[in-house]
Protein backbone atom coordinates (compact mmCIF):
# COMPACT_ATOMS: atom_id res chain seq x y z
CA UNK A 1 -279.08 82.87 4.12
CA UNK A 2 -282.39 83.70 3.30
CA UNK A 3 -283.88 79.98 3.57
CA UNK A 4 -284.81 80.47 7.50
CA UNK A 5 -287.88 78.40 9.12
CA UNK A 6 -290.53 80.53 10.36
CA UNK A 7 -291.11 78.93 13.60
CA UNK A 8 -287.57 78.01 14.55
CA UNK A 9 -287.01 77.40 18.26
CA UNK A 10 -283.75 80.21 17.70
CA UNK A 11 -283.14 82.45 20.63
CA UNK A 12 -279.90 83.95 19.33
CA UNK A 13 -277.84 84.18 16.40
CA UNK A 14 -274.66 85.73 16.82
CA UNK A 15 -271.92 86.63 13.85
CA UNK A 16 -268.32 87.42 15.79
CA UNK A 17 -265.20 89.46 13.88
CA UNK A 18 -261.95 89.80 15.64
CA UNK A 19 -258.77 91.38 14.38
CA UNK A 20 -254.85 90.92 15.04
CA UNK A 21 -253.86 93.13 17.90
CA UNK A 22 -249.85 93.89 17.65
CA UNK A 23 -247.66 91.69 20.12
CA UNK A 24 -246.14 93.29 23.46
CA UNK A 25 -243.21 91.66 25.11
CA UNK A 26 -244.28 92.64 28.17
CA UNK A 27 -247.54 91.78 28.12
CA UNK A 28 -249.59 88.50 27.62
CA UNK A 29 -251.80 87.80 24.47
CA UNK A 30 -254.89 88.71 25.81
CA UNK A 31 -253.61 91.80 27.82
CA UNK A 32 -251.80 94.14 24.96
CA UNK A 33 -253.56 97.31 24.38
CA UNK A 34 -255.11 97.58 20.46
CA UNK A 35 -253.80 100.66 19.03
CA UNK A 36 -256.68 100.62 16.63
CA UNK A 37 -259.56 100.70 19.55
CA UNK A 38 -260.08 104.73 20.14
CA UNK A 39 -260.40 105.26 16.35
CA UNK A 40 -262.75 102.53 15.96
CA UNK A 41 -264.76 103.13 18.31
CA UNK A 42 -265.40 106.49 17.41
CA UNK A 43 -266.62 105.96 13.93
CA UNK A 44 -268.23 103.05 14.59
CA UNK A 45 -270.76 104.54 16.74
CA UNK A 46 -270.83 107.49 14.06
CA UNK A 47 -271.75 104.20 11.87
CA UNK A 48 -274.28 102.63 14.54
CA UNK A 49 -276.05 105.26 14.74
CA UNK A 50 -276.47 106.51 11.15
CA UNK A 51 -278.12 102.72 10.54
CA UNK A 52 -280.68 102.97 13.37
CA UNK A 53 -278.17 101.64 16.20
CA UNK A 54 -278.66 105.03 18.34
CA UNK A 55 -279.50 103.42 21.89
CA UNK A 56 -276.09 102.70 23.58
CA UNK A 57 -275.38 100.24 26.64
CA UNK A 58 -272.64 100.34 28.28
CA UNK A 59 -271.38 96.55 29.42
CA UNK A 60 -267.97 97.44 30.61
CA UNK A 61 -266.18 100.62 31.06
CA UNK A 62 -265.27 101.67 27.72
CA UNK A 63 -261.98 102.60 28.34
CA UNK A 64 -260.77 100.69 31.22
CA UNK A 65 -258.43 98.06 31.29
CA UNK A 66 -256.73 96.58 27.95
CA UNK A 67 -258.31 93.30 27.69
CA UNK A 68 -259.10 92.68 24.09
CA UNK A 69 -262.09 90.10 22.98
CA UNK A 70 -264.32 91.68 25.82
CA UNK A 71 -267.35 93.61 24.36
CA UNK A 72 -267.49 97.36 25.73
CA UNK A 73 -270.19 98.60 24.29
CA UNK A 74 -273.91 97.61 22.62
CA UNK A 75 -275.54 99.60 20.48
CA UNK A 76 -279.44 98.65 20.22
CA UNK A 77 -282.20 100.24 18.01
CA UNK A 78 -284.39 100.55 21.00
CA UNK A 79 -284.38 99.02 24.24
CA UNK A 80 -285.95 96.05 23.30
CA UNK A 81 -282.54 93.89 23.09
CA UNK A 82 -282.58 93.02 19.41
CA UNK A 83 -280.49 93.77 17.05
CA UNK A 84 -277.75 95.10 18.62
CA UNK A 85 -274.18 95.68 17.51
CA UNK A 86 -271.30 94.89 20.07
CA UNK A 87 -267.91 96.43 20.26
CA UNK A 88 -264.49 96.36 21.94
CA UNK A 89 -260.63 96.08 21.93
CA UNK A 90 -260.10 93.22 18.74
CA UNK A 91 -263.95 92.37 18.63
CA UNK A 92 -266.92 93.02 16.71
CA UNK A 93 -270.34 91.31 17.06
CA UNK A 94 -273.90 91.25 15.56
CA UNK A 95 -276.55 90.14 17.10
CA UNK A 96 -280.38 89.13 16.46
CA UNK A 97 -282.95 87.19 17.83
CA UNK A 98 -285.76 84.64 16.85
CA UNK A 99 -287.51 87.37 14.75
CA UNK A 100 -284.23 87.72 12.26
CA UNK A 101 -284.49 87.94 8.82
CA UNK A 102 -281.28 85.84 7.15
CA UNK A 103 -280.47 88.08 4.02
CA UNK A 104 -281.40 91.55 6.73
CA UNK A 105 -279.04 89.95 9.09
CA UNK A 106 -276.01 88.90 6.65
CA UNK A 107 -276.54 92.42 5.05
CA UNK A 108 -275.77 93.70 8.48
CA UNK A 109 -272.99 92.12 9.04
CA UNK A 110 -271.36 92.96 5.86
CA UNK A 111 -272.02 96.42 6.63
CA UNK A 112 -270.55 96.26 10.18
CA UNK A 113 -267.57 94.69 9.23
CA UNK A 114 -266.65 96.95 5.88
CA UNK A 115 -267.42 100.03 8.80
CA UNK A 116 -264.75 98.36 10.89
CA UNK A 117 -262.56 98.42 8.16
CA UNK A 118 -263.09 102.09 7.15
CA UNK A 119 -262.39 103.34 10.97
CA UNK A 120 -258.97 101.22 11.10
CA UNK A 121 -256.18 103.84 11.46
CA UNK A 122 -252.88 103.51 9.74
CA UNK A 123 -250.36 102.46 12.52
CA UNK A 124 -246.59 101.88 11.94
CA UNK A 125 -246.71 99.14 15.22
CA UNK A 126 -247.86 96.58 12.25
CA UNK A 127 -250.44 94.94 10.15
CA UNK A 128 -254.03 94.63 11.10
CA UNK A 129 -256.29 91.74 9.63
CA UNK A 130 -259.19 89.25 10.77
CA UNK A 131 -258.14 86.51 12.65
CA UNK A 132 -261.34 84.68 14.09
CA UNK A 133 -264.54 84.94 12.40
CA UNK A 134 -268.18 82.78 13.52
CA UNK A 135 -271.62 82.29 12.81
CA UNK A 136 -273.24 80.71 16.04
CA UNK A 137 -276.88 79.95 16.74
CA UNK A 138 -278.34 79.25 19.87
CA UNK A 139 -281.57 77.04 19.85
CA UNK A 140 -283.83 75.95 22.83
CA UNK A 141 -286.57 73.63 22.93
CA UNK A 142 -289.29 73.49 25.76
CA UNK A 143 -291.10 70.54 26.99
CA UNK A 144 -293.95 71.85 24.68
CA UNK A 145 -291.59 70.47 21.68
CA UNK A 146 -291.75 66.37 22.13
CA UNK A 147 -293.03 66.19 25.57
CA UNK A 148 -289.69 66.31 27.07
CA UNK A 149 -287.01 68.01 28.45
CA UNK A 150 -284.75 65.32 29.63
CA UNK A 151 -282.32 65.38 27.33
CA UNK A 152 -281.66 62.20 26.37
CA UNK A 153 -285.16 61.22 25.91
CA UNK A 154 -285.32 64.45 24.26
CA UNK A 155 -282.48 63.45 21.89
CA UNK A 156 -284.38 59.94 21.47
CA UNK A 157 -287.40 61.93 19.93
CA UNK A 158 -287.06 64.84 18.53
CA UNK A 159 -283.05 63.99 17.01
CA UNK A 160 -281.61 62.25 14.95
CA UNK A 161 -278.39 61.65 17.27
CA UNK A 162 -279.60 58.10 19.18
CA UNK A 163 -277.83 57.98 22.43
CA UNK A 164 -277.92 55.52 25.24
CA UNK A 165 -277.07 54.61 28.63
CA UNK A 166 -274.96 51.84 28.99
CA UNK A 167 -275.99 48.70 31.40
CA UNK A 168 -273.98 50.06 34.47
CA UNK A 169 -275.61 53.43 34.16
CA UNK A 170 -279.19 51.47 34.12
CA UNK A 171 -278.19 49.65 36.87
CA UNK A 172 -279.53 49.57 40.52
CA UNK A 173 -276.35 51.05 41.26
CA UNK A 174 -277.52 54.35 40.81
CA UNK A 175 -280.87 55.31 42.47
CA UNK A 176 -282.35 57.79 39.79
CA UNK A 177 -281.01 57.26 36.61
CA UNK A 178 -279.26 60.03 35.07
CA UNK A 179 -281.40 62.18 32.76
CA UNK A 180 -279.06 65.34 31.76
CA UNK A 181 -276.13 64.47 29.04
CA UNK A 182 -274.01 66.86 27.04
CA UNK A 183 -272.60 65.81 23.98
CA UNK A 184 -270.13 68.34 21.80
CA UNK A 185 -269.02 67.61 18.37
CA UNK A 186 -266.05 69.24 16.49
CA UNK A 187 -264.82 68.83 13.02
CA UNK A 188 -263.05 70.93 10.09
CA UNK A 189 -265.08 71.51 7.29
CA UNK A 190 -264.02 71.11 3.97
CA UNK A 191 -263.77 75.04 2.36
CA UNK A 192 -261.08 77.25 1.28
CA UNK A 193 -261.65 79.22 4.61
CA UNK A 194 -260.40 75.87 7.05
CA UNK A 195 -263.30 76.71 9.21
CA UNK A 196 -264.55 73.94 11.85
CA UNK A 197 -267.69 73.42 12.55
CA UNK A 198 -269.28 72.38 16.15
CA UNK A 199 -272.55 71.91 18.09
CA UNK A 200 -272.68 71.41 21.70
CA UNK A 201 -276.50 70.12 23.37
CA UNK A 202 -277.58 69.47 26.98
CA UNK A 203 -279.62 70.35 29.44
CA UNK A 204 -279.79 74.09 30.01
CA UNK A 205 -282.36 77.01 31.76
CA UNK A 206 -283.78 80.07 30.07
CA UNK A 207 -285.10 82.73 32.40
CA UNK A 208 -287.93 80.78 33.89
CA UNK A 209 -288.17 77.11 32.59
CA UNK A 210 -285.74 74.34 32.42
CA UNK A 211 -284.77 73.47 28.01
CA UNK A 212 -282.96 71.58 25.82
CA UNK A 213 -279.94 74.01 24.55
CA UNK A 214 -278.25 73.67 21.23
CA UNK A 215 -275.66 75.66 20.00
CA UNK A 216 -274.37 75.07 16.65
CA UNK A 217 -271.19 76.90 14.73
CA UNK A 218 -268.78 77.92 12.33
CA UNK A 219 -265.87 79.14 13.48
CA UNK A 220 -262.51 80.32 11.30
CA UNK A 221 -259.54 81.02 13.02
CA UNK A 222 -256.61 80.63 10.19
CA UNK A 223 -255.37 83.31 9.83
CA UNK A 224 -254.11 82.75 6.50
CA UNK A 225 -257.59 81.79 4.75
CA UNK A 226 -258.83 85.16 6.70
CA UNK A 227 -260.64 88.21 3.89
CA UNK A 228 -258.17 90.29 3.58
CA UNK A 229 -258.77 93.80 4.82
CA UNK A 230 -256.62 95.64 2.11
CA UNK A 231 -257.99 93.20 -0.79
CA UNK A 232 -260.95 95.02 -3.19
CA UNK A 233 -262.93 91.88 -2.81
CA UNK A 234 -263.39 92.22 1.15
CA UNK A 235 -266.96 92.63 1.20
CA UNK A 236 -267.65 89.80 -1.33
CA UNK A 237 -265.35 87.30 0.76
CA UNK A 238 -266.77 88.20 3.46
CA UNK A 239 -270.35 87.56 2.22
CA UNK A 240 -269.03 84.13 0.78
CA UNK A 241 -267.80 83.15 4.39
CA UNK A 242 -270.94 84.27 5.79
CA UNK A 243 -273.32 82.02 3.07
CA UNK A 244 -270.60 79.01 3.65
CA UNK A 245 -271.08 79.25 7.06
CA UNK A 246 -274.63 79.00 6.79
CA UNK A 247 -274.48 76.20 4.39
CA UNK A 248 -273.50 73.97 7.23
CA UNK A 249 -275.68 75.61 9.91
CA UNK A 250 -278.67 75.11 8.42
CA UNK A 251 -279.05 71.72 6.33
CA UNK A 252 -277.10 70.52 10.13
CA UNK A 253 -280.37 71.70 12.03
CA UNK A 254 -282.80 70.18 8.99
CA UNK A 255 -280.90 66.80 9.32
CA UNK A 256 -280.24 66.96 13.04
CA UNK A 257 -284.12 67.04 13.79
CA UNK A 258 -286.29 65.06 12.85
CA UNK A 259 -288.15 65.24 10.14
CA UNK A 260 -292.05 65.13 12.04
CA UNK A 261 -290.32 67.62 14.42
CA UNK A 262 -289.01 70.16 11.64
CA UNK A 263 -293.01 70.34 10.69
CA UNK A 264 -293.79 72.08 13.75
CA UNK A 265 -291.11 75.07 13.06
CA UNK A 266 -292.82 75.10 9.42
């Protein structure tokens, strides 16, 4: 992960951990309480802030409410937004921004997730293990890039994904002619871990200007092919997941741009 292009247009990279919380018949998936949360979350932000992570944010009550997969918390080295570490009921998330360095950031989230491991209490209402892991990076390119932030021209000259309007959408039939597309793409990839991979691009909106957003991913949800948190190796699989995960990311992005357009993140 430490092949990373100086000037990328990258606005986020996120890394996303999420463990098993134990079924309740009376409540829906996404409702039951995790068991595991008020242990957790105590020596992870023992952990946070013994690494640097000592500015805390609160982005929902901590404690209210037992939706699981909703960060709670963000723990920042300073106020200046990145790094930060995220937590809450079944989720753990790492953050950076443009400025990441790969092999920094995958050390981090090694670290974060062995943590996560050490805080887990033993509880007799059943097993705990990963169920979802991803690796997602967020991209955005200004008009400054190819001239253009219609997205379709934009795909036309800075991509390597040709797309066109058919006749009727050309036709007089339509005053203006559509500028704005969105086009997703999903597909497993081939690794011990079943993981997909996806990338969604469109039209999109930072906090001022109007962009071309892609967001590209590697998502594993099998539970099966999940690290094991009792295994020895834990750390290493995770690490392998993490540099398989970027073995897709990145030579997509080299092969999805093209090639006069890489140059100017170079």
């Amino acid at each position: 992960m430490a092949t990373i292009l100086p000037n990328a247009p990258l606005a986020e990279v996120v890394f996303e951990l999420r463990w098993s919380i134990p079924k309740i018949e009376y409540a829906p998936p996404t409702l039951a309480p995790d068991p595991s949360y008020p242990a957790i979350f105590d020596g992870f932000e023992k952990y946070a802030k013994s690494v640097g992570f000592g500015t805390i944010r609160d982005i929902h009550p901590v404690y209210t409410g037992p939706i699981h997969g909703v960060a709670r918390r963000f723990y920042q080295t300073d106020d200046s937004g990145f790094p930060l570490l995220q937590l809450g009921p079944g989720i753990m998330a790492v953050n950076d921004s443009s400025q990441y360095e790969g092999q920094s950031f995958k050390d981090r989230c090694i670290q974060a997730t062995l943590a996560i491991k050490s805080y887990f209490p033993k509880l007799k209402s059943g097993k705990y293990d990963i169920v979802r892991m991803e690796l997602k990076y967020i991209d955005v390119f200004n008009k400054e890039v190819v001239g253009t932030i219609n997205s379709i021209d934009f795909c036309r000259a800075a991509t390597n994904l040709q797309i066109d309007l058919i006749d009727f959408l050309k036709s007089d039939v339509f005053r203006k002619q559509g500028s704005n597309i969105r086009f997703q793409y999903d597909s497993e990839v081939s690794s011990k871990f079943r993981s997909r991979f996806s990338f969604d691009i469109g039209s999109g909106k930072n906090e001022v200007d109007d962009v071309v957003r892609l967001e590209s991913r590697v998502v594993s949800a099998v539970k099966e092919r999940m690290p094991r948190m009792n295994s020895k190796k834990f750390g290493d699989d995770i690490d392998a997941w993490l540099e398989e995960a970027h073995s897709v990311t990145s030579p997509f992005f080299r092969d999805f741009i093209k090639s006069d357009v890489l140059q100017k993140f170079k």
